[in-house]
PDB file of N, CA and C in Angstrom:
ATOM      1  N   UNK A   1      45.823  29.581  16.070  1.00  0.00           N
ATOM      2  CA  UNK A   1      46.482  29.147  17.278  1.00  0.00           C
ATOM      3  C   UNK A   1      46.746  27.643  17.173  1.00  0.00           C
ATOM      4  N   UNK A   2      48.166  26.884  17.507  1.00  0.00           N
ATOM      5  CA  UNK A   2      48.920  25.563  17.455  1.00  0.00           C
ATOM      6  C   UNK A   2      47.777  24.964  18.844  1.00  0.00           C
ATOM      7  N   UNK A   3      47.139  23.555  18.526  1.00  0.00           N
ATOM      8  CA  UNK A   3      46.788  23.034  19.974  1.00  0.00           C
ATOM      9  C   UNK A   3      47.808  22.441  20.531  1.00  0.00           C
ATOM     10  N   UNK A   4      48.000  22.398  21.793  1.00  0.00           N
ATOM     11  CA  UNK A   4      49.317  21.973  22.260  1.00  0.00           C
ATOM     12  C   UNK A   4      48.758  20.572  22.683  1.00  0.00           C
ATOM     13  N   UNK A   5      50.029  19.428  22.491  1.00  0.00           N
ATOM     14  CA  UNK A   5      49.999  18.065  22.639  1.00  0.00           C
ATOM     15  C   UNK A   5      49.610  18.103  24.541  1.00  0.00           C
ATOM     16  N   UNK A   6      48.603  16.809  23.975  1.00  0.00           N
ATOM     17  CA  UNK A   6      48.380  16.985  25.407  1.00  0.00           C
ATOM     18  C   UNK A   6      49.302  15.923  26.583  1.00  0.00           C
ATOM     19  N   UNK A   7      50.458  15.626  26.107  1.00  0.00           N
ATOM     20  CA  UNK A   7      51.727  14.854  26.791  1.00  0.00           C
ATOM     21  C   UNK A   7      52.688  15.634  26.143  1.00  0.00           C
ATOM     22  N   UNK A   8      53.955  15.543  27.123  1.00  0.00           N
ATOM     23  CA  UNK A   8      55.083  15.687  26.316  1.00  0.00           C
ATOM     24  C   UNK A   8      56.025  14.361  26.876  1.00  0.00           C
ATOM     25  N   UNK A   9      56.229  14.079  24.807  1.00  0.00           N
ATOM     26  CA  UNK A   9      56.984  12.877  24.828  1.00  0.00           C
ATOM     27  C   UNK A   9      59.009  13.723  25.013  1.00  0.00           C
ATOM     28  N   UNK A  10      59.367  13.089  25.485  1.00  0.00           N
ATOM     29  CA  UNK A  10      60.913  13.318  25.685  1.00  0.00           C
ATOM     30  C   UNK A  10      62.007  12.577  25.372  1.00  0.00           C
ATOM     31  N   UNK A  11      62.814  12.665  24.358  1.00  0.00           N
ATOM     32  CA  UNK A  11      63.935  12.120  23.873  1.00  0.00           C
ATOM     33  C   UNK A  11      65.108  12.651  24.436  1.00  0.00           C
ATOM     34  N   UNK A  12      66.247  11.880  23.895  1.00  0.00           N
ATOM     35  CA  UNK A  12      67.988  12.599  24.197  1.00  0.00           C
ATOM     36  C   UNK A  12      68.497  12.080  22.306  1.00  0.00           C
ATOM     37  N   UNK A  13      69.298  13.245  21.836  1.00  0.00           N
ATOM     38  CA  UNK A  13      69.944  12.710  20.981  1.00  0.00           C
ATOM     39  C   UNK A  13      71.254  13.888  21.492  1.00  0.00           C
ATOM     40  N   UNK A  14      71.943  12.965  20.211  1.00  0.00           N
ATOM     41  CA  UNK A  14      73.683  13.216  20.427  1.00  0.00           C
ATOM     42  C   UNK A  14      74.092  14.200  19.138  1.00  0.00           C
ATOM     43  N   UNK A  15      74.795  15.318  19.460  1.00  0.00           N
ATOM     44  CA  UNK A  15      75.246  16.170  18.292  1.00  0.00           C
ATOM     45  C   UNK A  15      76.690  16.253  18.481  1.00  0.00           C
ATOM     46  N   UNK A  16      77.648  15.608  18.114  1.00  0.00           N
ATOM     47  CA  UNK A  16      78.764  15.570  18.664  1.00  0.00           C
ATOM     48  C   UNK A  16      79.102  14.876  19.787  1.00  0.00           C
ATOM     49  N   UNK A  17      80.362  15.656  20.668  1.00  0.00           N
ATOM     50  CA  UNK A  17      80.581  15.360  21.649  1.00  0.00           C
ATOM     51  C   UNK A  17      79.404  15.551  22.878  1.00  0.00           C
ATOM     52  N   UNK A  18      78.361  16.323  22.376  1.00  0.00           N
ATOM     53  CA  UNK A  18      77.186  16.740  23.170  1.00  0.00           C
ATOM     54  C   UNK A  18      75.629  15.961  23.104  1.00  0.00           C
ATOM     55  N   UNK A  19      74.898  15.996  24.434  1.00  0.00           N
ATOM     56  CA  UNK A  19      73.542  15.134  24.129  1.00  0.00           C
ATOM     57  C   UNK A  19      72.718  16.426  24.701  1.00  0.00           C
ATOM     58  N   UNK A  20      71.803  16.337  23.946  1.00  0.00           N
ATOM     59  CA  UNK A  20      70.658  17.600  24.102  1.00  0.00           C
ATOM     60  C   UNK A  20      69.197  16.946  24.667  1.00  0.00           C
ATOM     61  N   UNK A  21      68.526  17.399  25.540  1.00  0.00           N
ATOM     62  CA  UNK A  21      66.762  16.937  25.268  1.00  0.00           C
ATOM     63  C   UNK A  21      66.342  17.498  24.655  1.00  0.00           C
ATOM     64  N   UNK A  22      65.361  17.195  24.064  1.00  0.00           N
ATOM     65  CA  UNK A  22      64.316  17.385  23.396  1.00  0.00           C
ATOM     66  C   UNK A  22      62.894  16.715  23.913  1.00  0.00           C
ATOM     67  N   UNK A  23      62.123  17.355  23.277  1.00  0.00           N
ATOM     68  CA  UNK A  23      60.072  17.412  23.838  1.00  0.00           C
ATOM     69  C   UNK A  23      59.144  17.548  22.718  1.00  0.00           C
ATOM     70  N   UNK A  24      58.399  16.753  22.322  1.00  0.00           N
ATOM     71  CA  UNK A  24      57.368  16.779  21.491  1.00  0.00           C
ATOM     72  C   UNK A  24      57.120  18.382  21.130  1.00  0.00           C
ATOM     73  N   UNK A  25      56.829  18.905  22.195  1.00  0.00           N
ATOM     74  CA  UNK A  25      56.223  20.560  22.487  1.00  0.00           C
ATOM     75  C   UNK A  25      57.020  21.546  22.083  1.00  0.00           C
ATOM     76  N   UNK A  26      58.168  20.517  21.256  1.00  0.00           N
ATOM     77  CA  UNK A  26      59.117  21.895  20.554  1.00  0.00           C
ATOM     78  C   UNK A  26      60.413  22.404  21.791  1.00  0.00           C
ATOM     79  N   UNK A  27      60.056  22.107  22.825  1.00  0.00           N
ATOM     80  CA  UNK A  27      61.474  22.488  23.564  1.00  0.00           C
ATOM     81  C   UNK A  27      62.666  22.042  23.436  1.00  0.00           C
ATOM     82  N   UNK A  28      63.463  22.356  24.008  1.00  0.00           N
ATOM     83  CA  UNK A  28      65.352  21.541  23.365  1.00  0.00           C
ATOM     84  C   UNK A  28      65.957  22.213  24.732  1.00  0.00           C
ATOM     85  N   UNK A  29      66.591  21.654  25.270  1.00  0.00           N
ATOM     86  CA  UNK A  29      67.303  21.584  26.712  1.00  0.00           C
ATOM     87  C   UNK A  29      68.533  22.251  25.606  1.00  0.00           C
ATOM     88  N   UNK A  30      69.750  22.903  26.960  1.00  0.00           N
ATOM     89  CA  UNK A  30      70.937  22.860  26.505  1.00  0.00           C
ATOM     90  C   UNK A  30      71.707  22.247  26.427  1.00  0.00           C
ATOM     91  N   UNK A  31      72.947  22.234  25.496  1.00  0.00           N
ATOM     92  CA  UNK A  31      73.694  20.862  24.995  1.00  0.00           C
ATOM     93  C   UNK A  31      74.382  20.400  26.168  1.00  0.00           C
ATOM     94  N   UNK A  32      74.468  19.092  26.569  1.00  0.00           N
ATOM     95  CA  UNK A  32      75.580  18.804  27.653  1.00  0.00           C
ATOM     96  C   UNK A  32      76.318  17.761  27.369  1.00  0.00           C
ATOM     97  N   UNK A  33      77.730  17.577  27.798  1.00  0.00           N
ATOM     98  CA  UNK A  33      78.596  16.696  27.654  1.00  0.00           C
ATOM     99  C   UNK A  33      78.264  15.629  28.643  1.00  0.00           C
ATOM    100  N   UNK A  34      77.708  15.530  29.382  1.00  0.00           N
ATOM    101  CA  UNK A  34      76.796  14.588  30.419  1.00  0.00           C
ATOM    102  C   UNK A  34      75.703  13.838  29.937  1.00  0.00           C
ATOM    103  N   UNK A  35      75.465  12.715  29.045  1.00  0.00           N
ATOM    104  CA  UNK A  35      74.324  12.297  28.789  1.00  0.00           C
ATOM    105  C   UNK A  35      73.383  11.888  29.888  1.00  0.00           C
ATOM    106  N   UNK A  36      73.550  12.429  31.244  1.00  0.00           N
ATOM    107  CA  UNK A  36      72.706  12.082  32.582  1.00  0.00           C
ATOM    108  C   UNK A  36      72.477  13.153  32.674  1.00  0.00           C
ATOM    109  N   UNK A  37      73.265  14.442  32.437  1.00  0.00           N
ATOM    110  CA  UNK A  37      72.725  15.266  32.912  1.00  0.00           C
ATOM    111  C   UNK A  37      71.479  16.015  31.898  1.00  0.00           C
ATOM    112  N   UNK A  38      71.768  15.315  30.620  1.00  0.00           N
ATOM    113  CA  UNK A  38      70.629  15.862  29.132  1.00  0.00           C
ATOM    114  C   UNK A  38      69.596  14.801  29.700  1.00  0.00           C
ATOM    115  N   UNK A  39      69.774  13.408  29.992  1.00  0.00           N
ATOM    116  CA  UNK A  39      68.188  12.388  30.849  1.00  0.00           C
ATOM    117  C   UNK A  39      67.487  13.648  31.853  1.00  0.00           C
ATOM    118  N   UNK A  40      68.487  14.035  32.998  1.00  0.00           N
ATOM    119  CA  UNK A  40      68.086  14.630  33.782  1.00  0.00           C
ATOM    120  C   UNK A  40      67.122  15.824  33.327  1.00  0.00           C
ATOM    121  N   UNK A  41      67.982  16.523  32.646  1.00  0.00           N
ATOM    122  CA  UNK A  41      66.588  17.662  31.817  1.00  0.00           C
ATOM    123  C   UNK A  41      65.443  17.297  31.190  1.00  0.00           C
ATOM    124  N   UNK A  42      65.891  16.405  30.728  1.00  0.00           N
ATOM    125  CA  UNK A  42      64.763  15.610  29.562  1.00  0.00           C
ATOM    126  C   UNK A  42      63.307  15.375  30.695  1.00  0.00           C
ATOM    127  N   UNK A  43      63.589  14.500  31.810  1.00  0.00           N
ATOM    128  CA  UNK A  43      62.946  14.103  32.733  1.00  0.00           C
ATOM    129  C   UNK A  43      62.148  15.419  33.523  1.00  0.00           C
ATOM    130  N   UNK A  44      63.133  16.347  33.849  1.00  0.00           N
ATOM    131  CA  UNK A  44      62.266  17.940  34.714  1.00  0.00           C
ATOM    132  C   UNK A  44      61.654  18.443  33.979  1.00  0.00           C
ATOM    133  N   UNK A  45      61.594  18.308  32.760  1.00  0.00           N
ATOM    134  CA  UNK A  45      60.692  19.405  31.697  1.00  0.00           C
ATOM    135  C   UNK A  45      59.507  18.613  32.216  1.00  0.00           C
ATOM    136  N   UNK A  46      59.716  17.199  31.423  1.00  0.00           N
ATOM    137  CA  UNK A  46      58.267  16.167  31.426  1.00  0.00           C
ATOM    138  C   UNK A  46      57.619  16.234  32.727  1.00  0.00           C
ATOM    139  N   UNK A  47      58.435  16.922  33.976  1.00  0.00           N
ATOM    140  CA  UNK A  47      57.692  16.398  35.854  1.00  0.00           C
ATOM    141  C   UNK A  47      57.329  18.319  35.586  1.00  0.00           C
ATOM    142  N   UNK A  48      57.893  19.000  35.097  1.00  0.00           N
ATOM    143  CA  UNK A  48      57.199  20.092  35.968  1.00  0.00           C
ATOM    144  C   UNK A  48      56.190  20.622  34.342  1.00  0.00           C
ATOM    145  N   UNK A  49      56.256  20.161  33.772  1.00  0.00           N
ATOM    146  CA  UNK A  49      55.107  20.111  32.336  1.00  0.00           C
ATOM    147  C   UNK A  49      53.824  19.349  32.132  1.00  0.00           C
ATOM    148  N   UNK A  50      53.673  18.546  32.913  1.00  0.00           N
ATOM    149  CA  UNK A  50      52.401  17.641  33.275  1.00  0.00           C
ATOM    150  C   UNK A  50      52.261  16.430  31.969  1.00  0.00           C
ATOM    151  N   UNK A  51      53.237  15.870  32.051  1.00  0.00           N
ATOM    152  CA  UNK A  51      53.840  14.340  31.374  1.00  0.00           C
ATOM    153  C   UNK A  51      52.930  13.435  31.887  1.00  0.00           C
TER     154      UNK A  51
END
């Protein structure tokens, strides 16, 4: 069994015309053409994940 990090750190990177989140914990938001709206995900994972 993986121990899970006990934070999740949260990035944004850019694949194209698109910015994705990403999470230490292995998660990946879906791609958006909104780099506020990929912050915005980035940010709800980390508030409802215990960041």
């Amino acid at each position: 069994m993986h121990a899970q990090a006990s934070s999740h750190t949260t990035t944004t990177t850019e694949r194209g015309s698109f910015a994705l989140a990403r999470c230490s914990c292995g998660w990946t938001g879906p791609a958006r053409r909104s780099r506020d709206k990929a912050r915005t995900d980035a940010a709800e994972h980390a508030r409802t994940n215990g960041s």
